[in-house]
C-alpha atoms as a PDB file:
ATOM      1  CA  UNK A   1     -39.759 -22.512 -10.244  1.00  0.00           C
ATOM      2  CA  UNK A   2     -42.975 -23.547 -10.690  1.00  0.00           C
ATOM      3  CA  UNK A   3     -43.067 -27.220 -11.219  1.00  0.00           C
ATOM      4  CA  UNK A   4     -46.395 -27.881 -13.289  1.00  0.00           C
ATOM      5  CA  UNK A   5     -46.303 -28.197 -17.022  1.00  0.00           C
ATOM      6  CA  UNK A   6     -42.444 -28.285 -16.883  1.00  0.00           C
ATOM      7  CA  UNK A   7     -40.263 -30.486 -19.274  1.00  0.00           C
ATOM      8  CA  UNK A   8     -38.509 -32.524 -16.930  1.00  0.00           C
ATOM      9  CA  UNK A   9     -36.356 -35.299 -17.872  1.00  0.00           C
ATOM     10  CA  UNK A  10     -35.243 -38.186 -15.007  1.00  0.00           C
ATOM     11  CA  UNK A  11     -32.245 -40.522 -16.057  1.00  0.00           C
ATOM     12  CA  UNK A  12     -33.082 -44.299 -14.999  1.00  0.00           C
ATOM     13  CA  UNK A  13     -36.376 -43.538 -14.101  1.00  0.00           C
ATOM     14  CA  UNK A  14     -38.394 -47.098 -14.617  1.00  0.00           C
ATOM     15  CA  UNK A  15     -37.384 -48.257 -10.983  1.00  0.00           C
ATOM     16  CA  UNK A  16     -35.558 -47.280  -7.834  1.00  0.00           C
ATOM     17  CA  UNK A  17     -34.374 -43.711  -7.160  1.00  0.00           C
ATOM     18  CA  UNK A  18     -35.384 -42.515 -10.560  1.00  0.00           C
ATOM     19  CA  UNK A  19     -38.586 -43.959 -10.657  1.00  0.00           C
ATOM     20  CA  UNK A  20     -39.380 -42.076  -7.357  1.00  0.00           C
ATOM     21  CA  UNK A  21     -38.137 -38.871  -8.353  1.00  0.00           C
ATOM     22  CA  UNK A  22     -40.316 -39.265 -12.050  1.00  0.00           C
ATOM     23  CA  UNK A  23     -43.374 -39.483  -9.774  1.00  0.00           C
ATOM     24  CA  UNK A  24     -42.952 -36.636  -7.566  1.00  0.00           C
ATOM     25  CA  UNK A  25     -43.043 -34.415 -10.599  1.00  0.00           C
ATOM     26  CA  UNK A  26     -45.778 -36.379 -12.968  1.00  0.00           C
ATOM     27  CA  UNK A  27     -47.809 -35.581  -9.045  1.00  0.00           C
ATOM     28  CA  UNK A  28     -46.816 -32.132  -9.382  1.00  0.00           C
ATOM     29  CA  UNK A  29     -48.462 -32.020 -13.123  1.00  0.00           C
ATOM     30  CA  UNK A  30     -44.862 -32.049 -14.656  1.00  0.00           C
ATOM     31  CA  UNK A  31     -44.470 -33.407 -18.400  1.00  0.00           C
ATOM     32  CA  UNK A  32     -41.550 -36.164 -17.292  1.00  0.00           C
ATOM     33  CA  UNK A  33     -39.779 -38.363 -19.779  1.00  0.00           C
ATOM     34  CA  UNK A  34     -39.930 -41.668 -18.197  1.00  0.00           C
ATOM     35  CA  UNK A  35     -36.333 -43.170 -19.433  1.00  0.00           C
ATOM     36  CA  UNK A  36     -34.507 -46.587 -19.326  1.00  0.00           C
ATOM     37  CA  UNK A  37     -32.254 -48.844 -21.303  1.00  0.00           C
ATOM     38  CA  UNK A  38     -35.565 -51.225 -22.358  1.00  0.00           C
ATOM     39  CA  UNK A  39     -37.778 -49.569 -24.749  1.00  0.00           C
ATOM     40  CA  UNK A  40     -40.897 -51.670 -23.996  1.00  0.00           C
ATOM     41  CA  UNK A  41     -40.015 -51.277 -20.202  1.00  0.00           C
ATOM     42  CA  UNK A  42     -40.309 -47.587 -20.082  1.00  0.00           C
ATOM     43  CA  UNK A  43     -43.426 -47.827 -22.541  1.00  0.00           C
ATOM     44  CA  UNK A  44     -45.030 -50.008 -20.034  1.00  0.00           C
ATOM     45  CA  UNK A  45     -43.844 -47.873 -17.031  1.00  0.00           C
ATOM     46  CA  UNK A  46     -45.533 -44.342 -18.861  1.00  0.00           C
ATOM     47  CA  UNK A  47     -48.837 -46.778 -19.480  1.00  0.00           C
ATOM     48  CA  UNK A  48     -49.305 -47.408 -15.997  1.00  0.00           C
ATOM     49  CA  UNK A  49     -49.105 -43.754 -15.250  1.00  0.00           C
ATOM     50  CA  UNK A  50     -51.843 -42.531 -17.679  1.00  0.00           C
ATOM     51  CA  UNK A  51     -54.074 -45.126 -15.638  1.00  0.00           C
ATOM     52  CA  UNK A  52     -53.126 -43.747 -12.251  1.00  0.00           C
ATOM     53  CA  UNK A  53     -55.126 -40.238 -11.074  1.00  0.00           C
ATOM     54  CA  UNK A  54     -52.703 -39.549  -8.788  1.00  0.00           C
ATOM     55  CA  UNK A  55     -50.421 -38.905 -11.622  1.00  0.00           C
ATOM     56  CA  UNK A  56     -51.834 -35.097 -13.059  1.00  0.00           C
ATOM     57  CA  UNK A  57     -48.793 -34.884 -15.279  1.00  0.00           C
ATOM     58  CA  UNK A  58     -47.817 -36.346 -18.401  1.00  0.00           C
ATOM     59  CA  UNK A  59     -45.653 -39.520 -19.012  1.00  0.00           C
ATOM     60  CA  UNK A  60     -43.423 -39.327 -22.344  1.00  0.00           C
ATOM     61  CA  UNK A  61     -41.436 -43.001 -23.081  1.00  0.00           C
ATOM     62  CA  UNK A  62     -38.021 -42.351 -24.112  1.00  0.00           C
ATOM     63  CA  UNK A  63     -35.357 -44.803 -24.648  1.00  0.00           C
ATOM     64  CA  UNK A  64     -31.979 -45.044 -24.848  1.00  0.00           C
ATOM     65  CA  UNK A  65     -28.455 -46.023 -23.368  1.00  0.00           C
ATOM     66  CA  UNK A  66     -26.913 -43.078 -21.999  1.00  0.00           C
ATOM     67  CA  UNK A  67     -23.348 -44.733 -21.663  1.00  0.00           C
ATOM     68  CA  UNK A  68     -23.625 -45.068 -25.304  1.00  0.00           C
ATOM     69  CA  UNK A  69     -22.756 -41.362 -27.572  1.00  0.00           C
ATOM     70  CA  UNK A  70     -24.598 -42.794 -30.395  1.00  0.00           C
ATOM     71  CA  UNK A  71     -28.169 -43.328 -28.438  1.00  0.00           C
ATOM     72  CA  UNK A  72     -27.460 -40.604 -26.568  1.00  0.00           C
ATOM     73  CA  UNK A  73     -27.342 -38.399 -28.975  1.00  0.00           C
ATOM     74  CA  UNK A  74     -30.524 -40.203 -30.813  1.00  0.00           C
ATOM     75  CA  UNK A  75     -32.374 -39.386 -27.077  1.00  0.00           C
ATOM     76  CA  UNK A  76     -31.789 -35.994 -26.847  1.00  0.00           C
ATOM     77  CA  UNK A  77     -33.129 -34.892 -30.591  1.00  0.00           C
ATOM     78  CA  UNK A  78     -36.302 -37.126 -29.312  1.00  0.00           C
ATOM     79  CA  UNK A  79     -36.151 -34.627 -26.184  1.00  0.00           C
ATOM     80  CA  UNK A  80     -35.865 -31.807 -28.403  1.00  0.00           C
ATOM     81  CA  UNK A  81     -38.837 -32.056 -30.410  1.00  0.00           C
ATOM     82  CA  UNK A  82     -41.029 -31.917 -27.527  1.00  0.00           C
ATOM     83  CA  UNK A  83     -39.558 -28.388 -26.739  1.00  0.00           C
ATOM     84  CA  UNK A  84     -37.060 -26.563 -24.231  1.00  0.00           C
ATOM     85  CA  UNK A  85     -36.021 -28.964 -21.347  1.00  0.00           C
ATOM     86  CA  UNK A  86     -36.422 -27.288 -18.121  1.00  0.00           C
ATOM     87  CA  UNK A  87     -35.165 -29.890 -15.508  1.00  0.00           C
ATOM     88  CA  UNK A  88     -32.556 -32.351 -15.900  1.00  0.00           C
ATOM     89  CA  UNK A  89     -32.228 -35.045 -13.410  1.00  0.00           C
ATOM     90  CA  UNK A  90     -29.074 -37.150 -13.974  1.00  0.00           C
ATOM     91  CA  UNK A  91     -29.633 -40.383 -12.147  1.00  0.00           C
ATOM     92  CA  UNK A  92     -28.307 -43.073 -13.679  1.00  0.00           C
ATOM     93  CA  UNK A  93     -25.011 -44.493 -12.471  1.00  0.00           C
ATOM     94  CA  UNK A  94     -23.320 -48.149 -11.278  1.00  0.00           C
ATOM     95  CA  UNK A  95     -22.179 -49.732  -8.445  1.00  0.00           C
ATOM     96  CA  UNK A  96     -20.239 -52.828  -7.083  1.00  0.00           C
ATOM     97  CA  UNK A  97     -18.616 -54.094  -4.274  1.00  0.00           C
ATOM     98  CA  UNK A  98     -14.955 -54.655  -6.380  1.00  0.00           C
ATOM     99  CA  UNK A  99     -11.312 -55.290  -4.517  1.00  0.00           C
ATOM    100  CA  UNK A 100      -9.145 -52.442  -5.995  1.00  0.00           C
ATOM    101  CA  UNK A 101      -6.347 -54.443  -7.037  1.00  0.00           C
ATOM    102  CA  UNK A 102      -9.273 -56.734  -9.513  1.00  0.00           C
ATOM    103  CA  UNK A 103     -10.642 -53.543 -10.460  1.00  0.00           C
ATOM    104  CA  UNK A 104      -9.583 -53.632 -14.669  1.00  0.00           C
ATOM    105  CA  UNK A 105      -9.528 -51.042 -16.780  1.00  0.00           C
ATOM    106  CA  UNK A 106     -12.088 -51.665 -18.682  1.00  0.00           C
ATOM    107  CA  UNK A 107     -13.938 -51.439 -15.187  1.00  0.00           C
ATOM    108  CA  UNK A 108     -12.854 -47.993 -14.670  1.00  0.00           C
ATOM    109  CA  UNK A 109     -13.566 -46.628 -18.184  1.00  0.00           C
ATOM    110  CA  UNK A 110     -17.133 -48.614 -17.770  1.00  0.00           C
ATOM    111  CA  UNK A 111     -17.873 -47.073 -14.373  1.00  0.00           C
ATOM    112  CA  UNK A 112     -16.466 -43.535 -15.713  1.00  0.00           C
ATOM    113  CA  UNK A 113     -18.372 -43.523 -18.936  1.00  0.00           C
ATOM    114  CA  UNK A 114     -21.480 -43.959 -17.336  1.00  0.00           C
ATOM    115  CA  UNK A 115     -21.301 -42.580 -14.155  1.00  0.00           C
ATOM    116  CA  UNK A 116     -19.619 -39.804 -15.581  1.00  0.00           C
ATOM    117  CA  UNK A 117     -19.497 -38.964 -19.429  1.00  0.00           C
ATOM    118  CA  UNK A 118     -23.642 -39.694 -19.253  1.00  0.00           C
ATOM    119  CA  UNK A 119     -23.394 -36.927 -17.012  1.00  0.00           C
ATOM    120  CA  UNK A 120     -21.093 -34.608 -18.917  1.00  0.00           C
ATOM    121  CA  UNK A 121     -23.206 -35.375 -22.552  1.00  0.00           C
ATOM    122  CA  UNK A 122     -26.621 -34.403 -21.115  1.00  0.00           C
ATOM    123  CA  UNK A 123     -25.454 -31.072 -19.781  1.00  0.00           C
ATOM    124  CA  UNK A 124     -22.743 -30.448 -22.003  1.00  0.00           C
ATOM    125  CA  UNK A 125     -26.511 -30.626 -24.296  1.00  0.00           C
ATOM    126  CA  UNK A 126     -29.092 -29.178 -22.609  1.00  0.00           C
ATOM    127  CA  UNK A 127     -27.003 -26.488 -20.565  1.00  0.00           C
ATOM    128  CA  UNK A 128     -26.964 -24.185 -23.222  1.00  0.00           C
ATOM    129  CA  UNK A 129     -30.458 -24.099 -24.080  1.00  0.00           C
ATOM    130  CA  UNK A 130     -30.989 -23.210 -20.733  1.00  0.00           C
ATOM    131  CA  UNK A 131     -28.563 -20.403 -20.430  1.00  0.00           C
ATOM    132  CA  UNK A 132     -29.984 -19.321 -24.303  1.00  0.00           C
ATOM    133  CA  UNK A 133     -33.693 -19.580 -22.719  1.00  0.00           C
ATOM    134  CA  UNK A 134     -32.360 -17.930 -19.193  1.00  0.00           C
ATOM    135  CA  UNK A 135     -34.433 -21.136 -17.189  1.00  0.00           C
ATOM    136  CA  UNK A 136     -33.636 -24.145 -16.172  1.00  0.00           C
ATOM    137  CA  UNK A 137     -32.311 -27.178 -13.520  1.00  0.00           C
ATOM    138  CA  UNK A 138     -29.821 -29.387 -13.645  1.00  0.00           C
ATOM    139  CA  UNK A 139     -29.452 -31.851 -10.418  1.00  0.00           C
ATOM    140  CA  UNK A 140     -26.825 -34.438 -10.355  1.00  0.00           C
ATOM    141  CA  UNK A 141     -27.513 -37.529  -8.382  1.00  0.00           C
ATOM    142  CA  UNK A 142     -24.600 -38.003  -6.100  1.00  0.00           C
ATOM    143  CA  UNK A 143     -23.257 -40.059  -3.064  1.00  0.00           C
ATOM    144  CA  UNK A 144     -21.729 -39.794   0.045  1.00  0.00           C
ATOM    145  CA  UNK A 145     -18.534 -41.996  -1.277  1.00  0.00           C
ATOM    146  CA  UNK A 146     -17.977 -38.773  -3.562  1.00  0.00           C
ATOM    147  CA  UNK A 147     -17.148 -37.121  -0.318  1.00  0.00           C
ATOM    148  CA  UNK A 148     -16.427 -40.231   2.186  1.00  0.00           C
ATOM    149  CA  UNK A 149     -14.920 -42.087  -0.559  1.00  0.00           C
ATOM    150  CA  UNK A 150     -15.456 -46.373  -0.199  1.00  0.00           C
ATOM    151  CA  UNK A 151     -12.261 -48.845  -0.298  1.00  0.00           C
ATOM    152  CA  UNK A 152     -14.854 -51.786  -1.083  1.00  0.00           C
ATOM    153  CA  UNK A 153     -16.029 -49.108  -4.298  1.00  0.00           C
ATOM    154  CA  UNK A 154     -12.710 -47.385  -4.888  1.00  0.00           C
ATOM    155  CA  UNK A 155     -14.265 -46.880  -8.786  1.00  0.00           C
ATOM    156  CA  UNK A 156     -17.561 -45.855  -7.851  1.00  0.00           C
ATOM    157  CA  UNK A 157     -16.362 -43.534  -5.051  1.00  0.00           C
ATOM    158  CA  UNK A 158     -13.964 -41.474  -7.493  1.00  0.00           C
ATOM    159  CA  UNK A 159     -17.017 -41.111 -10.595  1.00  0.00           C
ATOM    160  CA  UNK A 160     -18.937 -39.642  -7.490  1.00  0.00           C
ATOM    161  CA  UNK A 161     -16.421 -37.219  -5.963  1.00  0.00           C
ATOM    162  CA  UNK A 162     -15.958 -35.932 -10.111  1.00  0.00           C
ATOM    163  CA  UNK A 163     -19.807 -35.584 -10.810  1.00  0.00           C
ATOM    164  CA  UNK A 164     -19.746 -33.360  -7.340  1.00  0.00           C
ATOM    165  CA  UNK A 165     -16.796 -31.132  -8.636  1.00  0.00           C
ATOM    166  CA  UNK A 166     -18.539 -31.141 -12.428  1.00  0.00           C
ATOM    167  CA  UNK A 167     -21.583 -29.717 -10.798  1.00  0.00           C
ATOM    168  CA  UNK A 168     -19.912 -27.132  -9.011  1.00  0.00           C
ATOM    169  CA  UNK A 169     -18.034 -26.192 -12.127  1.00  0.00           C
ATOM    170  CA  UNK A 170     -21.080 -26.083 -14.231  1.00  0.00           C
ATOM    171  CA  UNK A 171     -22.836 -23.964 -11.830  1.00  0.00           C
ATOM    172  CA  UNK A 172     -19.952 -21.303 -12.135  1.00  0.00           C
ATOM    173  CA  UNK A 173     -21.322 -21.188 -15.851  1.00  0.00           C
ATOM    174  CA  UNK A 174     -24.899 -19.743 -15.034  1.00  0.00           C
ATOM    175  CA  UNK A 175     -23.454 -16.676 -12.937  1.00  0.00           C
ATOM    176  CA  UNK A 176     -26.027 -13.892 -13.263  1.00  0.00           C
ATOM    177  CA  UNK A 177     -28.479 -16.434 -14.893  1.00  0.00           C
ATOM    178  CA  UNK A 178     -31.995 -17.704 -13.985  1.00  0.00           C
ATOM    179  CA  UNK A 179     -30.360 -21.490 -14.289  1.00  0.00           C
ATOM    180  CA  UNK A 180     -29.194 -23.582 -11.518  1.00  0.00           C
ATOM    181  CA  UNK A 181     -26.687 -26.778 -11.348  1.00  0.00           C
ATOM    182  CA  UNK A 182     -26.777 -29.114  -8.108  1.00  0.00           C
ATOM    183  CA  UNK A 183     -26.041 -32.414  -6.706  1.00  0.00           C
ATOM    184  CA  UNK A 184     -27.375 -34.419  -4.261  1.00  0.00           C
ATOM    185  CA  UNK A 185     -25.430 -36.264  -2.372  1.00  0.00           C
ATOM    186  CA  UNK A 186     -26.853 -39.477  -0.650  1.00  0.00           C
ATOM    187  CA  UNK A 187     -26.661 -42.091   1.752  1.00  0.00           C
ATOM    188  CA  UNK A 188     -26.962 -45.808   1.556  1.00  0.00           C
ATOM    189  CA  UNK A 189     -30.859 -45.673   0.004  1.00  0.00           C
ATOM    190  CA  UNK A 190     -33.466 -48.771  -0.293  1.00  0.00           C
ATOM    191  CA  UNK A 191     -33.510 -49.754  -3.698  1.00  0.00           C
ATOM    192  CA  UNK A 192     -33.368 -52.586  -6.095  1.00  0.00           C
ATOM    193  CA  UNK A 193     -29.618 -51.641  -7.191  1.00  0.00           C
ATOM    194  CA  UNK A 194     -29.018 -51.498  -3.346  1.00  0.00           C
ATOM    195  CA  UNK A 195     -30.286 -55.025  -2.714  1.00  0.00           C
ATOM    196  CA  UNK A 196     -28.129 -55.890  -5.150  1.00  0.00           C
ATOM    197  CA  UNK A 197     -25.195 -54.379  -3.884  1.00  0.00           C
ATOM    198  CA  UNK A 198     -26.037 -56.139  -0.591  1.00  0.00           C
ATOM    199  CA  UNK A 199     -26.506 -59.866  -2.208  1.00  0.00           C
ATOM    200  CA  UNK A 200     -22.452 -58.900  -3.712  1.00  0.00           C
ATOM    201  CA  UNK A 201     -21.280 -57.652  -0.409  1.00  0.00           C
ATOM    202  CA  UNK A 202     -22.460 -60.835   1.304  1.00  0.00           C
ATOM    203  CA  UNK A 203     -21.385 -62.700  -1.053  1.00  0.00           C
ATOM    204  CA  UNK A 204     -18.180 -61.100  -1.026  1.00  0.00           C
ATOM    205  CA  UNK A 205     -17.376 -61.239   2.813  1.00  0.00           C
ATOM    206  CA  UNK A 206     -19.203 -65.001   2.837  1.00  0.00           C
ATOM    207  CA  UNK A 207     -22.251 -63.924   5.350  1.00  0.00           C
ATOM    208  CA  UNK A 208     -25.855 -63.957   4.972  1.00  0.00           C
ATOM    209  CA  UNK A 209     -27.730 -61.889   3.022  1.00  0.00           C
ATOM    210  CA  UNK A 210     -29.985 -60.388   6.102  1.00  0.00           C
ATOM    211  CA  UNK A 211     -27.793 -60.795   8.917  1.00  0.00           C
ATOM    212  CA  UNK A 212     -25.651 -58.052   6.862  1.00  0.00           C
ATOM    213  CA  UNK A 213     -28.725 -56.023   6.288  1.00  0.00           C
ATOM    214  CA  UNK A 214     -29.536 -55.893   9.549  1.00  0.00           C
ATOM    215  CA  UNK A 215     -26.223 -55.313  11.083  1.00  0.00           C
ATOM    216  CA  UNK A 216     -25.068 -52.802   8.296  1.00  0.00           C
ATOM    217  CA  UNK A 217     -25.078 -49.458   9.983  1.00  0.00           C
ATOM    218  CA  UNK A 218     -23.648 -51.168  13.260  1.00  0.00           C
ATOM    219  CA  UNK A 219     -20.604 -52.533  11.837  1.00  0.00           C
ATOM    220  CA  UNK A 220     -20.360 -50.646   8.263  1.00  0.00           C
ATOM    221  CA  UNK A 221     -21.587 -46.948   8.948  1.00  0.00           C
ATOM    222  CA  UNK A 222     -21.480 -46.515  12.356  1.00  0.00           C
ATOM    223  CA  UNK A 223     -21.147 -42.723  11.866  1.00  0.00           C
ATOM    224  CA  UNK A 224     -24.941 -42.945  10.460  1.00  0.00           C
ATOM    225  CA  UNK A 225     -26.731 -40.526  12.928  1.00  0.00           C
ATOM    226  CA  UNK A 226     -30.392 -41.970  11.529  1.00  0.00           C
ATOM    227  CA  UNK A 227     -29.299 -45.828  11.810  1.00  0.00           C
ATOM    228  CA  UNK A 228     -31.033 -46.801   8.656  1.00  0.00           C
ATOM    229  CA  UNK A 229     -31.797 -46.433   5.365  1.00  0.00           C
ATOM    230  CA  UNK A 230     -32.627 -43.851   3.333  1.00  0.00           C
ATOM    231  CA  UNK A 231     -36.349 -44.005   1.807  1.00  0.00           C
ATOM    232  CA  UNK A 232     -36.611 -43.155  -2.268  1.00  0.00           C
ATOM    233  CA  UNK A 233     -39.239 -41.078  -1.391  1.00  0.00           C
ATOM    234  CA  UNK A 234     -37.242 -38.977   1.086  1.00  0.00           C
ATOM    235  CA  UNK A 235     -34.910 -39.041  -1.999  1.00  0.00           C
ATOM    236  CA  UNK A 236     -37.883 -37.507  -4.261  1.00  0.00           C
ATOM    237  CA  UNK A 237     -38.984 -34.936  -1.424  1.00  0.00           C
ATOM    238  CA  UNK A 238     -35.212 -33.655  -1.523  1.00  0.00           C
ATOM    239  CA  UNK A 239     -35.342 -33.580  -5.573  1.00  0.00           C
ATOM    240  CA  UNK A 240     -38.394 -31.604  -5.444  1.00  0.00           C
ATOM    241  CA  UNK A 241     -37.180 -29.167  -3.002  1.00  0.00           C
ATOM    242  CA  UNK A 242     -34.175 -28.153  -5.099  1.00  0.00           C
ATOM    243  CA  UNK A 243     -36.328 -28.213  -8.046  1.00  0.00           C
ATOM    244  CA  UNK A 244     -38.945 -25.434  -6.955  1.00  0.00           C
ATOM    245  CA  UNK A 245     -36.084 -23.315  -4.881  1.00  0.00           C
ATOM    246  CA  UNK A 246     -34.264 -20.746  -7.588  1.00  0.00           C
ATOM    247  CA  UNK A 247     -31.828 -19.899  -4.426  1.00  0.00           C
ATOM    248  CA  UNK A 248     -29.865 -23.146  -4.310  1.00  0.00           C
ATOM    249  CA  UNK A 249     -27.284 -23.380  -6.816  1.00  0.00           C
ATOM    250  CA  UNK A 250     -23.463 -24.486  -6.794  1.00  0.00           C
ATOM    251  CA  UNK A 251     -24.241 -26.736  -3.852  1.00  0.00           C
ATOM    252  CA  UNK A 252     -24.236 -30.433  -3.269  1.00  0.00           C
ATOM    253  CA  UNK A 253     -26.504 -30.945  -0.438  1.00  0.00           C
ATOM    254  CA  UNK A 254     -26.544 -33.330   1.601  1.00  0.00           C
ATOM    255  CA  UNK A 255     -29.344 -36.275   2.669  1.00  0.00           C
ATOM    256  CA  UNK A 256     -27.330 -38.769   3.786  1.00  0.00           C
ATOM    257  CA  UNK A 257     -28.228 -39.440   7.522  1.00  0.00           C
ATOM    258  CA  UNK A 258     -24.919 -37.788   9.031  1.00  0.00           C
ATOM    259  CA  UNK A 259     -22.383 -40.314   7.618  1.00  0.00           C
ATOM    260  CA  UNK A 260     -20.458 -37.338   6.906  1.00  0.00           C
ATOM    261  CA  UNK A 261     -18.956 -35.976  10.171  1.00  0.00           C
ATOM    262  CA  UNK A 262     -18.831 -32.420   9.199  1.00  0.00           C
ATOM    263  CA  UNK A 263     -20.581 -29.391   9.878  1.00  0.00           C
ATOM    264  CA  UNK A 264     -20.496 -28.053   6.067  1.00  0.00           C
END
């Protein structure tokens, strides 16, 4: 697929992971709906891409709680206005370092209604335009505690392992089509929600905030082949690549430094 002039629309795209991926395709000369929670947030966020060269594509400021049906809904009749979407990029989810047994219910429906049902809304939408139009890309954001599930995340790890199987179940859908369904699944990545997550964790096992950084892979994911962090941008590159290739489909691949001890 040929990325330029594409409707593309990035989940949680005003900082982190999302953010990244947004700008690899407004580079590309993509038409990307910059989206978040905060309305004046993402309005600033598509400003300061109109004023940026390096940005050839075109920034549209959508808002809109994805966990919520209501705004949701109200989001994607914005979307459809500006025509067919041709790339979905489902990027927003949760995280926290929780004990199982103090994990609630209202945790669990929380983390599955927006790790998950956010998920199943937006393609249960936009799917089947795509099949109708015979184009399009879907590309769920994933982790390796879908596959390598986390005791410390027991919540998080079990929305991850069903957004992998929902992919692979979509994909079944566009047999014989020109339309592709994905995830990505990745490692521990750089980002503000992963500082975060770190500031909780050391909070959590009462150590300092940069002695666990530091020590992380060492003690926490010693099966890490890379020894480090993931880089957003290596997170975009990957994005992209699935994006342009019409050949990948039904697959989660896998960028997350060889936590994973598999060969598959």
């Amino acid at each position: 697929m040929v990325i330029k002039d594409k409707l593309v629309l990035v989940t949680g795209s005003t900082s982190g992971i999302g953010k990244a991926i947004a700008e690899g395709f407004l580079r590309l000369g993509a038409r990307v709906i910059i989206h978040g929670r905060e309305q004046e947030k993402v309005r600033r966020q598509a400003e300061r891409y109109l004023a940026l060269q390096e940005f050839i594509g075109e920034p549209i400021a959508i808002s809109g709680d994805v966990a919520k049906p209501e705004e949701l809904e109200l989001m994607c009749e914005r979307i459809n206005k500006l025509g067919k979407l041709d790339i979905l990029v489902n990027n927003v989810g949760v995280f926290k370092t929780t004990n199982f047994f103090e994990i609630s219910d209202f945790d669990w429906d929380h983390y599955w209604n927006v790790n998950v049902m956010s998920v199943v809304r937006l393609c249960r939408h936009f799917l089947r335009g795509m099949l109708q139009h015979n184009s399009g890309k879907i590309i769920n954001i994933t982790s390796e505690a879908g596959i390598k599930p986390l005791p410390q995340m027991v919540h998080y790890s079990v929305t991850k392992t069903a957004v992998i199987g929902l992919s692979r179940a979509l994909a079944e859908l566009t047999k014989g089509k020109k339309v592709t369904v994905n995830s990505l699944v990745i490692g521990p990545t750089w980002s503000e929600g992963v500082e975060r997550y770190f500031n909780s964790l050391a909070e959590a096992e009462n150590k300092d905030v940069n002695e666990l950084t530091a020590n992380y892979f060492k003690t926490h994911e010693p099966n890490s082949l890379i020894q480090r962090f993931i880089d957003v941008l290596e997170v975009e590159q990957a994005v992209l690549f699935i994006a342009a290739n019409d050949a990948i489909n039904g697959t989660a691949l896998r960028l997350e430094g060889g936590i994973i001890r598999s060969i598959t």
